[in-house]
N, C-alpha and C. Protein backbone atom coordinates (compact mmCIF):
# COMPACT_ATOMS: atom_id res chain seq x y z
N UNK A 1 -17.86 4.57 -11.78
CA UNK A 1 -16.55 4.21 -11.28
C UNK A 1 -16.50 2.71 -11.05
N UNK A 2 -15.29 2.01 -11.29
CA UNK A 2 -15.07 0.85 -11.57
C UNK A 2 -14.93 0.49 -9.50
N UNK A 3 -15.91 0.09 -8.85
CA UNK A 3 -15.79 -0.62 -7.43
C UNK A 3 -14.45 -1.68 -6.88
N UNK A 4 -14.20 -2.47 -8.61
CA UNK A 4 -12.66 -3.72 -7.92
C UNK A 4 -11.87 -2.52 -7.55
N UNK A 5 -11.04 -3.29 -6.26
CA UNK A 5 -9.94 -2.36 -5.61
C UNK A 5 -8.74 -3.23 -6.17
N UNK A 6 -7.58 -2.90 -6.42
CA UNK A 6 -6.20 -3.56 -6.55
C UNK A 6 -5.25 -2.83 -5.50
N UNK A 7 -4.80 -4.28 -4.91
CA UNK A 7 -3.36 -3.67 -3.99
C UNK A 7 -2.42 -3.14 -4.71
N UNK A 8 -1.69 -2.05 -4.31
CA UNK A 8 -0.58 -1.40 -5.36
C UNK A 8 0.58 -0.87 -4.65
N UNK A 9 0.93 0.16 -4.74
CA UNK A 9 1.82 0.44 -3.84
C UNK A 9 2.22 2.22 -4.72
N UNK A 10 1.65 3.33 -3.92
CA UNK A 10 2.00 4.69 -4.70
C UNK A 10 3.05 5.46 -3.85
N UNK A 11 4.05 5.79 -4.56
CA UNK A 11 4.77 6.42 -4.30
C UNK A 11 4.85 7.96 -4.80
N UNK A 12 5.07 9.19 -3.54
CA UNK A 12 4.94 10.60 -3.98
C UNK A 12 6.38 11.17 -3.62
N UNK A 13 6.11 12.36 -3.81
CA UNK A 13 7.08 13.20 -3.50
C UNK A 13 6.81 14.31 -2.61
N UNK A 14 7.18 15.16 -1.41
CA UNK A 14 6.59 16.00 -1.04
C UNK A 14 7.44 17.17 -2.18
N UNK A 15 6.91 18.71 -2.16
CA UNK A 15 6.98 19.95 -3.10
C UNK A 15 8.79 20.02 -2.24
N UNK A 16 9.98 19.42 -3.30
CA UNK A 16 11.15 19.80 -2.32
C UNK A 16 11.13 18.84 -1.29
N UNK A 17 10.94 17.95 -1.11
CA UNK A 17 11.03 17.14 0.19
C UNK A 17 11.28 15.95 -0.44
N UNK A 18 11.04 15.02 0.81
CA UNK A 18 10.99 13.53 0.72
C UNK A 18 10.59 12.68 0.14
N UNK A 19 11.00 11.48 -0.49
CA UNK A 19 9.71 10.62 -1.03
C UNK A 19 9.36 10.07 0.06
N UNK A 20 7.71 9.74 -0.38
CA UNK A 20 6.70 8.66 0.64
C UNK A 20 6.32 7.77 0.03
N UNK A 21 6.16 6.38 0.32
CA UNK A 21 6.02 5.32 0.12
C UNK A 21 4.66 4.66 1.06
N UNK A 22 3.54 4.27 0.16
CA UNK A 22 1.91 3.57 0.67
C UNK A 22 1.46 3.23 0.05
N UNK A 23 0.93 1.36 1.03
CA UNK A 23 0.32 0.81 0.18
C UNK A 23 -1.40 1.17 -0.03
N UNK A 24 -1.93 1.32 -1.42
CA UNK A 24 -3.06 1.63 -1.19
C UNK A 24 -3.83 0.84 -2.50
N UNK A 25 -5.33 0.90 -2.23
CA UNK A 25 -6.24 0.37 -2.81
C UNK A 25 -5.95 1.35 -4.60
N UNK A 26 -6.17 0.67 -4.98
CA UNK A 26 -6.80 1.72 -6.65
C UNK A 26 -7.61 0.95 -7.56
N UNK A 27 -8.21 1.82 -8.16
CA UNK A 27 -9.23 1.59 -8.96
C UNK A 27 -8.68 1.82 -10.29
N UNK A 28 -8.38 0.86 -11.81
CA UNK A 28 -9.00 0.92 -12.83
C UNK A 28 -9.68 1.47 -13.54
N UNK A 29 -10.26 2.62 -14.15
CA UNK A 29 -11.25 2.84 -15.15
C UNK A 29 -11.14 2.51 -16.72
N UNK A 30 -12.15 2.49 -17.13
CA UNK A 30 -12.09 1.83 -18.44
C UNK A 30 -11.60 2.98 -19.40
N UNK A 31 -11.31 4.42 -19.10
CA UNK A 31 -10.34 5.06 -19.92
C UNK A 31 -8.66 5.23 -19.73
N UNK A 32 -8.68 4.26 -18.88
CA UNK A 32 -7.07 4.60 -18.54
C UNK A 32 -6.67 5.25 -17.63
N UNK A 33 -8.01 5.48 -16.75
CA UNK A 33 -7.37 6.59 -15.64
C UNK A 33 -7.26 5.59 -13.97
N UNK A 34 -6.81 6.04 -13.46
CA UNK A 34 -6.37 5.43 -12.10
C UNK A 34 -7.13 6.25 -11.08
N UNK A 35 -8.03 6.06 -10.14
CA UNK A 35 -8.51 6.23 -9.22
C UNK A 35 -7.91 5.99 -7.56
N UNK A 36 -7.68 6.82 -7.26
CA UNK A 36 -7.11 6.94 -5.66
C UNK A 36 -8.19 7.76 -4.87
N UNK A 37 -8.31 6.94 -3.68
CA UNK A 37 -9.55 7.54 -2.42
C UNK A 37 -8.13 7.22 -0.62
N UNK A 38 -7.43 8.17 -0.86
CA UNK A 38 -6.72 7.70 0.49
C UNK A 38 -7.30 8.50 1.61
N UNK A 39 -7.82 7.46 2.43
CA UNK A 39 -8.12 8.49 3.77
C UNK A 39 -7.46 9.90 4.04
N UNK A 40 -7.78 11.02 4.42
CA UNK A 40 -7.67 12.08 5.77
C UNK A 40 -7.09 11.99 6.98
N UNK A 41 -5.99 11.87 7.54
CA UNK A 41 -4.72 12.61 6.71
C UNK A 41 -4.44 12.03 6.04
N UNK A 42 -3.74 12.77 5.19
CA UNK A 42 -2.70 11.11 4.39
C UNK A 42 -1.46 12.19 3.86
N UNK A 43 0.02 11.92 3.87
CA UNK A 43 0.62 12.40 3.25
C UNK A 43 0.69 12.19 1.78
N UNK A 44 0.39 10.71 1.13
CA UNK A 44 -0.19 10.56 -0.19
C UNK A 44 -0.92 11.69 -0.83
N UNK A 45 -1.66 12.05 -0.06
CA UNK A 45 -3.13 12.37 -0.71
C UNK A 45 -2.43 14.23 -0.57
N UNK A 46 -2.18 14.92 0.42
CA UNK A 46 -1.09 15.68 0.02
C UNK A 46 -0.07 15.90 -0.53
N UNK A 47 0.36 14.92 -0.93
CA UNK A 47 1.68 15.17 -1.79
C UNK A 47 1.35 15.35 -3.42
N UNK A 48 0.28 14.39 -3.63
CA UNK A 48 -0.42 14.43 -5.37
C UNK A 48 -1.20 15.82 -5.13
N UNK A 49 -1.79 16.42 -4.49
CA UNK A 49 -2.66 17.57 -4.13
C UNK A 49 -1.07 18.64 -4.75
N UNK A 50 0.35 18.90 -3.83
CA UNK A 50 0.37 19.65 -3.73
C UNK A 50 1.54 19.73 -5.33
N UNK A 51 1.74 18.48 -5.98
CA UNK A 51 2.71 18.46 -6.99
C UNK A 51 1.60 18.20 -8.56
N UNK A 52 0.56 17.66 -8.37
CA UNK A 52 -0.15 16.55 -9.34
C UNK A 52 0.63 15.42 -9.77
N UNK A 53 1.51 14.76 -9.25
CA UNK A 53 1.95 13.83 -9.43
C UNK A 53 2.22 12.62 -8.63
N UNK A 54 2.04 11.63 -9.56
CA UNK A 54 2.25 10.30 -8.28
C UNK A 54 2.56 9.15 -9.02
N UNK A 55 3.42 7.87 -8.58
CA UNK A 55 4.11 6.63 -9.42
C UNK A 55 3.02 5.73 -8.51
N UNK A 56 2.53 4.85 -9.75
CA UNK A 56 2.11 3.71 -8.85
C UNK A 56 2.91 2.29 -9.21
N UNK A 57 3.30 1.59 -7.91
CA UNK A 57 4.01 0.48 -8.66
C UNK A 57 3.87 -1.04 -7.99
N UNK A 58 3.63 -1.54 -9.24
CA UNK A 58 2.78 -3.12 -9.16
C UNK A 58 4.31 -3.87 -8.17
N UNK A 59 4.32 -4.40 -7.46
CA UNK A 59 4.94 -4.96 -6.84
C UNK A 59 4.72 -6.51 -6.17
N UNK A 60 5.83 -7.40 -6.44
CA UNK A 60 5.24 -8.93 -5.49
C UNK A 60 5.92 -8.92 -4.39
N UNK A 61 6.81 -8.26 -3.50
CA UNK A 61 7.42 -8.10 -2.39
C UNK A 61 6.86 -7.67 -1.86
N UNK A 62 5.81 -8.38 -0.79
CA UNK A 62 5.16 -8.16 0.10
C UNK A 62 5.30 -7.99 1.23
N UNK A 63 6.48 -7.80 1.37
CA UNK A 63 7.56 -6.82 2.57
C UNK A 63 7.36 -5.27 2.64
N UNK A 64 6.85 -4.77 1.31
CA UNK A 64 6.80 -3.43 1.11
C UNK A 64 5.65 -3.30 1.74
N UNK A 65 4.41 -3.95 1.96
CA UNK A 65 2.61 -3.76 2.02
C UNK A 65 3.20 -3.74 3.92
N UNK A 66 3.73 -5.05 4.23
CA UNK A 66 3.67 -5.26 5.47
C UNK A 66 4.72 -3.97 6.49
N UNK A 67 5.62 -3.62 5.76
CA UNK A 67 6.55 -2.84 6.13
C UNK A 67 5.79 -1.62 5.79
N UNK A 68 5.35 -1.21 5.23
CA UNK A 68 4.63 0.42 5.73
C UNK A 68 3.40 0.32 6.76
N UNK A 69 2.86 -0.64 6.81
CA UNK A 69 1.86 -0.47 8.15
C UNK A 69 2.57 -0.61 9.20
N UNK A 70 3.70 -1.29 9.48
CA UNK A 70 4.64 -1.77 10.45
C UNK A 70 5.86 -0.49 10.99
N UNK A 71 5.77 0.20 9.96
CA UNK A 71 6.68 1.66 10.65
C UNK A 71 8.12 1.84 9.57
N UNK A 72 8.25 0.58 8.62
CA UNK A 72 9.23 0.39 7.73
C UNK A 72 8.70 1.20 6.13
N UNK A 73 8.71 2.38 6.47
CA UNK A 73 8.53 3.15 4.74
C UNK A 73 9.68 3.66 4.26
N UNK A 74 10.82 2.81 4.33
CA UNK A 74 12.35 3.59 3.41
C UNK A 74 12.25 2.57 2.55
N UNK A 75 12.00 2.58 1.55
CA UNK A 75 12.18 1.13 0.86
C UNK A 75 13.16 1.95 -0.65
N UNK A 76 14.08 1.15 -0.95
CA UNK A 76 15.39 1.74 -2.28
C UNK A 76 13.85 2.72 -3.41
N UNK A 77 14.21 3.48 -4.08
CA UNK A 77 13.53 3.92 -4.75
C UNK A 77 14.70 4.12 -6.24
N UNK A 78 14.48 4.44 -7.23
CA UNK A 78 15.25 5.18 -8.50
C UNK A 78 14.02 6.28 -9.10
N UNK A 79 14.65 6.85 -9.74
CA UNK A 79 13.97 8.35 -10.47
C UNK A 79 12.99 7.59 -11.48
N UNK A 80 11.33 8.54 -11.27
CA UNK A 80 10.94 8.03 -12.32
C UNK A 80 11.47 8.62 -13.56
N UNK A 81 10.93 8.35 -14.84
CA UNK A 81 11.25 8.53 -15.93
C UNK A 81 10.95 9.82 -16.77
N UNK A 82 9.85 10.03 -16.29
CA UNK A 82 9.04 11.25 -17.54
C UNK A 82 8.19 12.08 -16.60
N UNK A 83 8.06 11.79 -15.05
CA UNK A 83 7.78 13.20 -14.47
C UNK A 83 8.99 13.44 -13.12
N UNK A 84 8.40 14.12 -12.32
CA UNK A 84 9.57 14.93 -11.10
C UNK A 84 8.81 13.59 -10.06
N UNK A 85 9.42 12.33 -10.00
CA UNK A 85 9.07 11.74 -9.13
C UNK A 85 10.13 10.19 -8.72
N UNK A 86 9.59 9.51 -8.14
CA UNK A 86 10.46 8.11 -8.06
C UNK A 86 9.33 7.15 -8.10
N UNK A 87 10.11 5.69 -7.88
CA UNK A 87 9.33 4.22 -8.05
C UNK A 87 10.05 3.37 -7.39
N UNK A 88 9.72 2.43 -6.87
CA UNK A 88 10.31 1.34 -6.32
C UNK A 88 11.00 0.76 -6.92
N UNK A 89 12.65 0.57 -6.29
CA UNK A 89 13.35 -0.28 -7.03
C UNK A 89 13.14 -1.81 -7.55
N UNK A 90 12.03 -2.38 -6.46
CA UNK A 90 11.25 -4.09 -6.85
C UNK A 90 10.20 -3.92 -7.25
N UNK A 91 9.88 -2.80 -7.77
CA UNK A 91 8.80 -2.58 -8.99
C UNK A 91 8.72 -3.57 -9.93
N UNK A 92 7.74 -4.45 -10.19
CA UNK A 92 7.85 -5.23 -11.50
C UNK A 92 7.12 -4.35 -12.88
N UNK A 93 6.46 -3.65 -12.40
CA UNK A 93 5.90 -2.25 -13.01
C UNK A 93 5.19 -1.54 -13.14
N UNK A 94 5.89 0.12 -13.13
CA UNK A 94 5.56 1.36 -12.76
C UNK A 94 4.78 1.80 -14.00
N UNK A 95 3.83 3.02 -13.16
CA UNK A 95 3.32 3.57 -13.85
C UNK A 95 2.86 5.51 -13.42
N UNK A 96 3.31 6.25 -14.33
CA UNK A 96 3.56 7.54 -14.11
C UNK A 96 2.55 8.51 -13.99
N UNK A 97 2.33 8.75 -12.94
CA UNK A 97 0.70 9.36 -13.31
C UNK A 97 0.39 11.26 -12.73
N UNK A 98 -0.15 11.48 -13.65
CA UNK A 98 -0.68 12.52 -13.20
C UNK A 98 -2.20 13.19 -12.86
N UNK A 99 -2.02 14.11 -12.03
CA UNK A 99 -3.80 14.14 -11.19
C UNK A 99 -4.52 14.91 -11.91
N UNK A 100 -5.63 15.01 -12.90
CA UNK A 100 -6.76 15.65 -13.29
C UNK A 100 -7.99 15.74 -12.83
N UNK A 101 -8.60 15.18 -11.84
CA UNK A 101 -9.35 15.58 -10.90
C UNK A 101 -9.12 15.21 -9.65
N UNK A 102 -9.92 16.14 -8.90
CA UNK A 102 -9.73 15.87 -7.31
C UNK A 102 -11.40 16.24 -7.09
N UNK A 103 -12.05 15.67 -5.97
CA UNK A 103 -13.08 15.61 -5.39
C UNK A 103 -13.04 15.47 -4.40
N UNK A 104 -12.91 16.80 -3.23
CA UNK A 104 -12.56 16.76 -1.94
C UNK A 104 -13.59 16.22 -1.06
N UNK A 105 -13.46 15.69 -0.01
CA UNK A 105 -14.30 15.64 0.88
C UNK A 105 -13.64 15.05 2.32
N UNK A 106 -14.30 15.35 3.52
CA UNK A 106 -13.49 15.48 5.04
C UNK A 106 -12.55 14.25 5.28
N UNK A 107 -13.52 12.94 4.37
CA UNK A 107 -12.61 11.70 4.67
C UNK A 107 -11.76 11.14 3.83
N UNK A 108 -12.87 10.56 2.73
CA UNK A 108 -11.69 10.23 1.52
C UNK A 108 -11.89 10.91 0.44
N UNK A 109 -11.23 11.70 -0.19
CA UNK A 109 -11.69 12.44 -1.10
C UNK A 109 -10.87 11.42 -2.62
N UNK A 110 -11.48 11.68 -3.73
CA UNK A 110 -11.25 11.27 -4.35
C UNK A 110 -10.33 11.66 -5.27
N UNK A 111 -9.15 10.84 -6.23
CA UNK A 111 -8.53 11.74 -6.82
C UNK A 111 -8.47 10.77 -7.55
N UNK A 112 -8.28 11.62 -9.34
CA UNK A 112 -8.49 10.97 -10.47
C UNK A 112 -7.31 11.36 -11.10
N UNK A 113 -6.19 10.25 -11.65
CA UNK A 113 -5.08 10.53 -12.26
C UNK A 113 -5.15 9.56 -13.29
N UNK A 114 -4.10 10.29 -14.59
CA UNK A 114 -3.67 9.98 -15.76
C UNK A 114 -2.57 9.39 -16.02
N UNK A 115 -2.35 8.47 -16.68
CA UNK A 115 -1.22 8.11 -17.19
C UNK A 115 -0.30 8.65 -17.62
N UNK A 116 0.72 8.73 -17.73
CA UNK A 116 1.62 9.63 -18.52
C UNK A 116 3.23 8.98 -18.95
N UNK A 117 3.06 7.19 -18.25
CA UNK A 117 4.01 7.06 -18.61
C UNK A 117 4.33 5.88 -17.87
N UNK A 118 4.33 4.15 -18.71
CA UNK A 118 4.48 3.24 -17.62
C UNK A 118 5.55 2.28 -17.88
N UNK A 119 6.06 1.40 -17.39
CA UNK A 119 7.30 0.49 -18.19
C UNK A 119 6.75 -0.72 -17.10
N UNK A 120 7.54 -1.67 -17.85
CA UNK A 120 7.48 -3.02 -17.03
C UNK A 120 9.20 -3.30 -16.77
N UNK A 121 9.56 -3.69 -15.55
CA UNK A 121 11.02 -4.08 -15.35
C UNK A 121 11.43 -5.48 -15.10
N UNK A 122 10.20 -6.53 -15.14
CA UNK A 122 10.18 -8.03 -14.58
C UNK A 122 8.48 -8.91 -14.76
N UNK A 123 8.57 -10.21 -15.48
CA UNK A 123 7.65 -10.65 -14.83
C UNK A 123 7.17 -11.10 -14.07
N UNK A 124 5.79 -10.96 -14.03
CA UNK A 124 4.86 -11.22 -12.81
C UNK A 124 4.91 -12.67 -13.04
N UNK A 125 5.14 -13.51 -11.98
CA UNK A 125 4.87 -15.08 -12.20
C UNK A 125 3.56 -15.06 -11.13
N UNK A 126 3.04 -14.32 -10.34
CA UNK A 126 1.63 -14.86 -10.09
C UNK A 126 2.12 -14.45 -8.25
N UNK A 127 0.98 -14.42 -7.94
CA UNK A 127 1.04 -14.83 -6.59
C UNK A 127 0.95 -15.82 -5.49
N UNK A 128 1.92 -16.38 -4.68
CA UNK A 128 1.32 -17.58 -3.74
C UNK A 128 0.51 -17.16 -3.04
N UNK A 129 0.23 -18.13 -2.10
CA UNK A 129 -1.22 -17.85 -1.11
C UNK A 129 -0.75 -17.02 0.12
N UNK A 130 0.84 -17.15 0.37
CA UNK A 130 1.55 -16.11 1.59
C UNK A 130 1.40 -14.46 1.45
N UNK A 131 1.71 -14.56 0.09
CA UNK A 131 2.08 -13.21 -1.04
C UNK A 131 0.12 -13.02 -0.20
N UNK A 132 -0.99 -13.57 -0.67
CA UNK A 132 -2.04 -12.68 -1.11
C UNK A 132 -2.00 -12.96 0.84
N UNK A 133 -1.69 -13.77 1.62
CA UNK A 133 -2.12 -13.69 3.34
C UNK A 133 -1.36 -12.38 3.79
N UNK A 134 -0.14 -12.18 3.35
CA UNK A 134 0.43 -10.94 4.23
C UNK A 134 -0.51 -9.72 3.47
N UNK A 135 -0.77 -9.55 2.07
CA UNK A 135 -1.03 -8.23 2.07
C UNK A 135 -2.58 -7.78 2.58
N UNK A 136 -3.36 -8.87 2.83
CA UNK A 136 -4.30 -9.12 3.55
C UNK A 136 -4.07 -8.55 5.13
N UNK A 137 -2.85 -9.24 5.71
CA UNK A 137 -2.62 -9.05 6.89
C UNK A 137 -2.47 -7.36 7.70
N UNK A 138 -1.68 -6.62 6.02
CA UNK A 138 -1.34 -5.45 6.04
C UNK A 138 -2.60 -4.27 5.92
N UNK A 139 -3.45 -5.02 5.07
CA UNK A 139 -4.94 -4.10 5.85
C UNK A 139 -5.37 -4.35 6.72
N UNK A 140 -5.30 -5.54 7.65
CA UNK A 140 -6.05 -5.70 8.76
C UNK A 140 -5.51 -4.52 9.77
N UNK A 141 -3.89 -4.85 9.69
CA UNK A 141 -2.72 -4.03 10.68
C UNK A 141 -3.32 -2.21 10.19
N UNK A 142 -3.66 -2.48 9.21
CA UNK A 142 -3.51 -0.59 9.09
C UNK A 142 -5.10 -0.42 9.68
N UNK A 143 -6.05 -1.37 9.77
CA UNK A 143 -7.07 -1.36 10.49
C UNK A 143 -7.44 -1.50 11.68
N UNK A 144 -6.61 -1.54 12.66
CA UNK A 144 -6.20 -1.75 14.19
C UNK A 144 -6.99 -1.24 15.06
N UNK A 145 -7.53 -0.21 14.68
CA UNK A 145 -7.94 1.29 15.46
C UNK A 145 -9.48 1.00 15.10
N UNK A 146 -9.88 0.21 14.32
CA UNK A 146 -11.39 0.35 13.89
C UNK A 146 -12.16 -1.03 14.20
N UNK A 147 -11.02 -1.83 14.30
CA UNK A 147 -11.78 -3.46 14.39
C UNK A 147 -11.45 -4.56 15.72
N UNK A 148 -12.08 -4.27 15.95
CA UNK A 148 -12.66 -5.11 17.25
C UNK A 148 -11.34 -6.17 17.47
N UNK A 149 -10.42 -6.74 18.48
CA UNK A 149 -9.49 -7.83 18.12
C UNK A 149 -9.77 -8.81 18.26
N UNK A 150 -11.10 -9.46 18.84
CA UNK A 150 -11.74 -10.69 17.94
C UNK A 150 -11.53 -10.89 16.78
N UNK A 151 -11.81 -9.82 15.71
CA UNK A 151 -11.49 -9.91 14.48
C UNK A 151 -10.30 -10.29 14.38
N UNK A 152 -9.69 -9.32 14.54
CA UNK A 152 -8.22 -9.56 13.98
C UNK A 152 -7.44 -10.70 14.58
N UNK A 153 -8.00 -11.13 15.48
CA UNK A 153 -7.25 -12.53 16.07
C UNK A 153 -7.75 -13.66 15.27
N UNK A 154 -9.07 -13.75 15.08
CA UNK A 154 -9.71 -14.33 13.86
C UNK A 154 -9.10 -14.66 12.49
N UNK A 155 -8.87 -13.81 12.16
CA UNK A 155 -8.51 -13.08 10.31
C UNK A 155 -7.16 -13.97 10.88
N UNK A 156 -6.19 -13.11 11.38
CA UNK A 156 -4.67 -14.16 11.51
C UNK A 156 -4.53 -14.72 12.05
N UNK A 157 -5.35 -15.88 12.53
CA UNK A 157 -5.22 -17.12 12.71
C UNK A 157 -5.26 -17.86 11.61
N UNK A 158 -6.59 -17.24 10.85
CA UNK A 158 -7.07 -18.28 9.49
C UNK A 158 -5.55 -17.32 8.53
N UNK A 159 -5.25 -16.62 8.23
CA UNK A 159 -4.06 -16.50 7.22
C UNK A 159 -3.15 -16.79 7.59
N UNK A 160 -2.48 -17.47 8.69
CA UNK A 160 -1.67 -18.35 9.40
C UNK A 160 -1.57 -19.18 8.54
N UNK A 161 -2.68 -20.15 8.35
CA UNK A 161 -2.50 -21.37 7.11
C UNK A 161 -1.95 -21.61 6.24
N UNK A 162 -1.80 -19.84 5.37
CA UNK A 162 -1.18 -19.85 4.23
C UNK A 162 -0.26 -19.49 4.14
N UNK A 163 0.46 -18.91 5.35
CA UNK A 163 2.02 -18.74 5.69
C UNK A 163 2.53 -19.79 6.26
N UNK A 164 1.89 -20.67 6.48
CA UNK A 164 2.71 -21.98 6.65
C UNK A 164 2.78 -22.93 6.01
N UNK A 165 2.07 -22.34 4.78
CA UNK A 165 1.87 -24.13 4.40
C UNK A 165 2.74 -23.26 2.35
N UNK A 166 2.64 -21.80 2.23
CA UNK A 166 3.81 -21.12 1.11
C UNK A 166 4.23 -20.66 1.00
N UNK A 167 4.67 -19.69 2.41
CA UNK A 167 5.33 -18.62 3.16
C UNK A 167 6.99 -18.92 2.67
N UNK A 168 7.81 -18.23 1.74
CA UNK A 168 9.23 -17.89 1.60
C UNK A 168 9.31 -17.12 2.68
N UNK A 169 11.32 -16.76 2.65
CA UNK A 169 11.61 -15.99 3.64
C UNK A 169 10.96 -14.67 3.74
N UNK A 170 11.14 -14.46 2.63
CA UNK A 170 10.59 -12.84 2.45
C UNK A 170 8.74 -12.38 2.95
N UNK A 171 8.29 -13.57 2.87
CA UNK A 171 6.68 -13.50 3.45
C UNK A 171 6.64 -14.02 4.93
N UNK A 172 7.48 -14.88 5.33
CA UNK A 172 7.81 -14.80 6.54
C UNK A 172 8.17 -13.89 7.63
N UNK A 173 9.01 -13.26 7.14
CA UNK A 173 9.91 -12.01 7.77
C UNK A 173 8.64 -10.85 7.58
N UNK A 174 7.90 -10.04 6.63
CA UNK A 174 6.35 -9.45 6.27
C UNK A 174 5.93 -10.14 7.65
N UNK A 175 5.36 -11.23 7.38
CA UNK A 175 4.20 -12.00 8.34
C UNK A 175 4.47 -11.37 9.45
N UNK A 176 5.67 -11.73 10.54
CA UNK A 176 6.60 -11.49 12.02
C UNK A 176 6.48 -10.31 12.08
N UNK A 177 6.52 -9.20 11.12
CA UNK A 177 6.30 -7.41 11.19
C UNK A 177 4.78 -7.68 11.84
N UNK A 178 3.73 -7.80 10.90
CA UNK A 178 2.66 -8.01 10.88
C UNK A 178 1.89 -8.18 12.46
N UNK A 179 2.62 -9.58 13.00
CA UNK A 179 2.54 -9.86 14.24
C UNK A 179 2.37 -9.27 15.41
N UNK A 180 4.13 -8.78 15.44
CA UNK A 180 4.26 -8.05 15.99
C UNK A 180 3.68 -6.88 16.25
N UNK A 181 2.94 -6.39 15.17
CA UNK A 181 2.04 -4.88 15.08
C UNK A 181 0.62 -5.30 15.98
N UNK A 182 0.21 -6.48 15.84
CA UNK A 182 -0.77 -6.98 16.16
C UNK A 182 -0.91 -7.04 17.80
N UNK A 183 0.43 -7.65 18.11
CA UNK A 183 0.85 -8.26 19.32
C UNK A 183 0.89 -6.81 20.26
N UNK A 184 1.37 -5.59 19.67
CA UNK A 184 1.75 -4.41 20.31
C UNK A 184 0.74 -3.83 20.48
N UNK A 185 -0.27 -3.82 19.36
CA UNK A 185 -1.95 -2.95 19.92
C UNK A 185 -2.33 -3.59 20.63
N UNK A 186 -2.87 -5.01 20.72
CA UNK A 186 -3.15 -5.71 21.68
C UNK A 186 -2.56 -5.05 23.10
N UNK A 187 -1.08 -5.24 23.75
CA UNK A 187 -0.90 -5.08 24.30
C UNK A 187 -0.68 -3.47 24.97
N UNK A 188 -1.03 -2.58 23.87
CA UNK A 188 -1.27 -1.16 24.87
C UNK A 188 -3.00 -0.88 25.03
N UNK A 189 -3.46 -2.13 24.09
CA UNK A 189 -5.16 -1.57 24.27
C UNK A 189 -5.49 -2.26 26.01
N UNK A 190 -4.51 -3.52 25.83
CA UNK A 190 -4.44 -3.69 27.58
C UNK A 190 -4.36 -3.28 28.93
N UNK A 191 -3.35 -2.53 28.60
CA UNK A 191 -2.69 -1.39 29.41
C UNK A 191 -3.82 -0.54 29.65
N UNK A 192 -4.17 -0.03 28.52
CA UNK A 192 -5.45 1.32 28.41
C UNK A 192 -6.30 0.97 29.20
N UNK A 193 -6.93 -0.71 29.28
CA UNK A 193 -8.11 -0.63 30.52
C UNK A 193 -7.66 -1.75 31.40
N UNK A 194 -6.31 -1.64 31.96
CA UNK A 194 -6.23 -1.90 33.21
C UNK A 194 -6.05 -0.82 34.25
């Protein structure tokens, strides 16, 4: 299995229900298949379990990464194309996938999906250094519960730099979610041992 992780952004469907929207790590393989390991629980990881299907979509709006750790997962969606699913409307581009293996286990179990169907809607002109600090920021935030806030006071201080010095509105407004998420554990882990 190919170890590089890529930020992405997968979108499911529940069986008859809702779409869900998360940003998550994926893996590459050199046959074309896409690798997903989402933690226990995960509605992701149930929703491809209970349909075999799932959209993954390359995205530079890094409002979407910061806004699902932050409590913001409605983001516009349209129908995907060629299975029973959707994609992000600021998709620069989707890709249609379906699940052929699964490898359960208590935490992250692994799931191995296929292509079945991808388009491009825009190009990628690259990322600034805000773009790669917030989605950085957005694993730290979904990491809250595990890392010490030395760390994390650490980590966004130093990606501070790069929201100030190439931060647009749109990575700005991300960043302030971000913060704020930061600012709020902080302040009930306070509470907890006073």
């Amino acid at each position: 299995m190919n170890d590089q992780i890529f930020e992405a952004v997968v979108t499911t469907v529940a069986p008859g229900g809702p779409s869900h929207v998360a940003p998550m790590g994926v893996r590459y393989q050199q046959d074309g298949g896409i690798v997903l390991m989402p933690f226990k629980p995960s509605v992701t990881h149930d929703n491809i379990v209970a349909t075999g299907r799932a959209v993954l979509n390359i995205v530079c709006d890094t409002r979407v990464f910061a806004g699902c750790v932050t409590g913001r997962k409605a983001w516009p969606t349209l129908a995907a194309e060629r299975i029973d699913g959707v994609r992000l409307a600021c998709a620069l581009r989707h890709v249609e996938l379906e699940l052929v293996e699964r490898r359960d286990d208590p935490q992250r179990p692994v799931l191995r999906l296929a292509a079945m169907h991808e388009a491009t809607h825009a190009p990628f002109a690259g990322f600034n250094r805000a773009q790669a600090a917030v989605i950085e920021g957005a694993v730290l935030v979904s990491r809250l519960h595990m890392l010490p806030p030395e760390k994390v006071n650490t980590e966004m201080s130093y990606l501070q730099i790069a929201i100030d010095k190439t931060a647009g509105p749109e990575e700005r407004e991300a960043w302030e979610w971000l913060r704020a998420a930061v600012a709020q554990h902080h302040a009930r882990a306070q509470e907890r041992t006073s």
